[in-house]
Protein backbone atom coordinates (compact mmCIF):
# COMPACT_ATOMS: atom_id res chain seq x y z
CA UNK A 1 35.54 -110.81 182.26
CA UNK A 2 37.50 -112.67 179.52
CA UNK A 3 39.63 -111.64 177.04
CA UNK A 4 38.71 -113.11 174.07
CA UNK A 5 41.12 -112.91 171.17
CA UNK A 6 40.36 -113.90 166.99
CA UNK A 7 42.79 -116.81 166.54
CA UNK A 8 44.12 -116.48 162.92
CA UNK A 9 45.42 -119.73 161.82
CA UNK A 10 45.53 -119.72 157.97
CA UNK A 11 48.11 -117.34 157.88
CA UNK A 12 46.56 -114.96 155.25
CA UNK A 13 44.40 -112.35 157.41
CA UNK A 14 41.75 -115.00 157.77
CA UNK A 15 40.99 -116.39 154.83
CA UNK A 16 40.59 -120.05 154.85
CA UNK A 17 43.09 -122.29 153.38
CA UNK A 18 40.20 -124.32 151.35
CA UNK A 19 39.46 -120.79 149.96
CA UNK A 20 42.06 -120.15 148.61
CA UNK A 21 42.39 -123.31 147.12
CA UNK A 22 39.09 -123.30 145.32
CA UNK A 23 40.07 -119.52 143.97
CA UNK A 24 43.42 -121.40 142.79
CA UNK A 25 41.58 -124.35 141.13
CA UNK A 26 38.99 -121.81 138.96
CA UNK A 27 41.99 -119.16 137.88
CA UNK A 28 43.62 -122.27 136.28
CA UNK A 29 40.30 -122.62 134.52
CA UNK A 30 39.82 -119.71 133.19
CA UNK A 31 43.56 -119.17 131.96
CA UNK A 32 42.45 -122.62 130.27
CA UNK A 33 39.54 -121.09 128.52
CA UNK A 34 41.06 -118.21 127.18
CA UNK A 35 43.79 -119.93 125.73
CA UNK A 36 41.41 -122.44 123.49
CA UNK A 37 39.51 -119.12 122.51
CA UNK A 38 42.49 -117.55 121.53
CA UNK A 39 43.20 -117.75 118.06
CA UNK A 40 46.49 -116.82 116.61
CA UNK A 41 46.35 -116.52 112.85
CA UNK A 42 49.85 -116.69 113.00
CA UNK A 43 52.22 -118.66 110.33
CA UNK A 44 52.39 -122.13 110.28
CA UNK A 45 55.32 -123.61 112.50
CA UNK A 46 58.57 -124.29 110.63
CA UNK A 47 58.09 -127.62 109.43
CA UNK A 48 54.25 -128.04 109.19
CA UNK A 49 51.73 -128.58 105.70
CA UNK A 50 48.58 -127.70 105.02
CA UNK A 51 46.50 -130.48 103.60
CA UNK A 52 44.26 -131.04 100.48
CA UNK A 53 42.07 -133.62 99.52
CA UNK A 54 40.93 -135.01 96.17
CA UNK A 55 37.53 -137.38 96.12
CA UNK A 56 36.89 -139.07 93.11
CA UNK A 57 33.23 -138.69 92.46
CA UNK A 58 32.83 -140.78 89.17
CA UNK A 59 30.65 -143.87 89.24
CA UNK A 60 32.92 -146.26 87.49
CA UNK A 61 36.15 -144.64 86.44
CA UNK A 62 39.29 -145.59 88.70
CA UNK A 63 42.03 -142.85 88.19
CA UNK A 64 45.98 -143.24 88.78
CA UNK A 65 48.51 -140.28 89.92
CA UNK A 66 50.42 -139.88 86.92
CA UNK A 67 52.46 -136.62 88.58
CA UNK A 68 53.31 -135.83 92.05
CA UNK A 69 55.86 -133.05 92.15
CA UNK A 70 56.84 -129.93 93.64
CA UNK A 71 56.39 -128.78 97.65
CA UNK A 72 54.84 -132.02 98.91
CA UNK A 73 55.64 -133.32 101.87
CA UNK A 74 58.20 -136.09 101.85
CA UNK A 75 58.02 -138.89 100.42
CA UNK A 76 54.88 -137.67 97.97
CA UNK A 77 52.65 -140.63 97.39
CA UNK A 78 53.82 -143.06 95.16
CA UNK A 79 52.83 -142.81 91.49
CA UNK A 80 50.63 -145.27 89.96
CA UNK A 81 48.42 -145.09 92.93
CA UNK A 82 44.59 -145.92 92.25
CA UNK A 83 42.20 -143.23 93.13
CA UNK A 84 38.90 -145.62 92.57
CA UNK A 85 35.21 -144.30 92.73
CA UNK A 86 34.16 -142.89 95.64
CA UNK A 87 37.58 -142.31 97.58
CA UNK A 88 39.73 -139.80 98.51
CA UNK A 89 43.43 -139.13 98.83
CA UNK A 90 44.99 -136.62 100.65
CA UNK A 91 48.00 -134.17 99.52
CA UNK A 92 50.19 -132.36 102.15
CA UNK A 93 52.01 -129.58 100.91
CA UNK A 94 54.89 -128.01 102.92
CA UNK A 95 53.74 -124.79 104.94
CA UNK A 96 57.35 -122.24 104.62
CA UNK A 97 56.15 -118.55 106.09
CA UNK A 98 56.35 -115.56 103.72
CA UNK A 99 56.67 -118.00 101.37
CA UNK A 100 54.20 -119.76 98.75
CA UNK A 101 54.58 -123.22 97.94
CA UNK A 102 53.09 -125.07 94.91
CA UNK A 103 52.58 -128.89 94.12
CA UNK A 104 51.30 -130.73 90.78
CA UNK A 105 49.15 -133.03 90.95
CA UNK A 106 48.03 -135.22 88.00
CA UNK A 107 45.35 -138.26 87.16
CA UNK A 108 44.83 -140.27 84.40
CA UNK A 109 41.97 -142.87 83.50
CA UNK A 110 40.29 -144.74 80.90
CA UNK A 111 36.40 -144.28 80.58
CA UNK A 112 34.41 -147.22 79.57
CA UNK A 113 34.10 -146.29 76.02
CA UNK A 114 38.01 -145.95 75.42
CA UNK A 115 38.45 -141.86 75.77
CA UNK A 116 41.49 -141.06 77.39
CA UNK A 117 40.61 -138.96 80.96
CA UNK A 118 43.46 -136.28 82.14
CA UNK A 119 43.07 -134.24 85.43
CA UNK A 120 45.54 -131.83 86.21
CA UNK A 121 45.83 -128.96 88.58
CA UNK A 122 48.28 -127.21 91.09
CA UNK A 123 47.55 -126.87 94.78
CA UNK A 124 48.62 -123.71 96.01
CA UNK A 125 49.82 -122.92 100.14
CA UNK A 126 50.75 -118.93 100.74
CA UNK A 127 52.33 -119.65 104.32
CA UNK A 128 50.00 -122.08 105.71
CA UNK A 129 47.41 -118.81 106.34
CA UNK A 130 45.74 -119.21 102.44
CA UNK A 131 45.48 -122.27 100.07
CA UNK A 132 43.55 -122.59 96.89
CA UNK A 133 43.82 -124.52 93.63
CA UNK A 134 45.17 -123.02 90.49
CA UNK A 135 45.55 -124.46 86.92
CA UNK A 136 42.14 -126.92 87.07
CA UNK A 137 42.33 -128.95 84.02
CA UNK A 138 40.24 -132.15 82.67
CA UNK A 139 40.05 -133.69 79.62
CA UNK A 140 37.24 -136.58 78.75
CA UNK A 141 34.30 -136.81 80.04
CA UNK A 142 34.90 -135.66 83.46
CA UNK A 143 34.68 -132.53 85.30
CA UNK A 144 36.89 -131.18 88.36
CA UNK A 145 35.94 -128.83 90.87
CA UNK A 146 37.82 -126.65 93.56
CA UNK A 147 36.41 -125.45 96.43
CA UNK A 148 37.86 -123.81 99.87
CA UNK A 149 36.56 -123.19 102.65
CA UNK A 150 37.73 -122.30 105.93
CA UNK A 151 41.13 -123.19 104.72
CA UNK A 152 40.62 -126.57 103.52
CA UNK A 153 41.19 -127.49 99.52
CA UNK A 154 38.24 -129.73 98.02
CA UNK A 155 39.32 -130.77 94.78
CA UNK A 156 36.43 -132.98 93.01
CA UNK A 157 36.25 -135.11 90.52
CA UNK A 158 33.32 -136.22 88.77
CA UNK A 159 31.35 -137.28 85.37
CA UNK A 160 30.45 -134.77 83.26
């Protein structure tokens, strides 16, 4: 009779070397998907802003950024910068942790009968976790708006 002994050639008590490879290959995946579920809620990285956008919602009124100042990230956008009908410009204002930071913001405009149009308002950043808009201000015949949601700033502006 023969002897007839189990020949173990992948050097792991007999499990296959493609085996093991294709266990490899899916715990990479799923360390993957965990990681893009994984949400940290923590503070913004040294460094980063948290961004807020103004749209101009008039029909025919073309503001200009009269004030740029305080926490914005550097440079600010220039002053004298057209905001026309329909368009939207964006404000980034520095993220610091434990920390709020604050940035003034203010448009001007003519309406087409003459009256003078002021915007005004402050965007607000409490570490990059909460933003919001204080100090909404308008004068003419327009009317501004703030909304958040999920974090982002809305700030409109629009004919009253």
């Amino acid at each position: 009779m023969m002897n007839v002994k189990p020949s173990n050639t992948s050097g792991s008590r007999g499990v296959s070397l493609g085996i093991r490879l294709i266990l490899f290959i899916l715990l990479i995946i799923a360390i993957k998907l965990i990681k893009k579920r994984r949400k940290c809620g923590c503070p913004p990285p040294i460094g980063s802003t948290q961004g807020f956008n103004v749209k101009n919602s008039t029909k025919t009124i073309t503001l200009t950024l009269t004030t740029a100042s305080g926490d914005l990230e550097k440079p600010p956008p220039p002053l004298n910068t057209p905001l026309p009908p329909g368009s939207t410009a964006d404000f980034e204002v520095t993220s610091k942790a434990g920390h709020t930071t604050r940035a003034n913001i203010k448009y001007t405009g003519t309406a087409a009968n003459g009256t003078p149009i002021t915007v005004s308002f402050t965007l607000v950043n409490s570490g990059g976790v909460l933003t919001g808009v204080d100090n909404l201000a308008s004068t003419g015949p327009v009317k501004v708006n703030a909304e958040t949601t999920s974090g982002n700033a809305l700030i409109t502006i629009s004919d009253s």
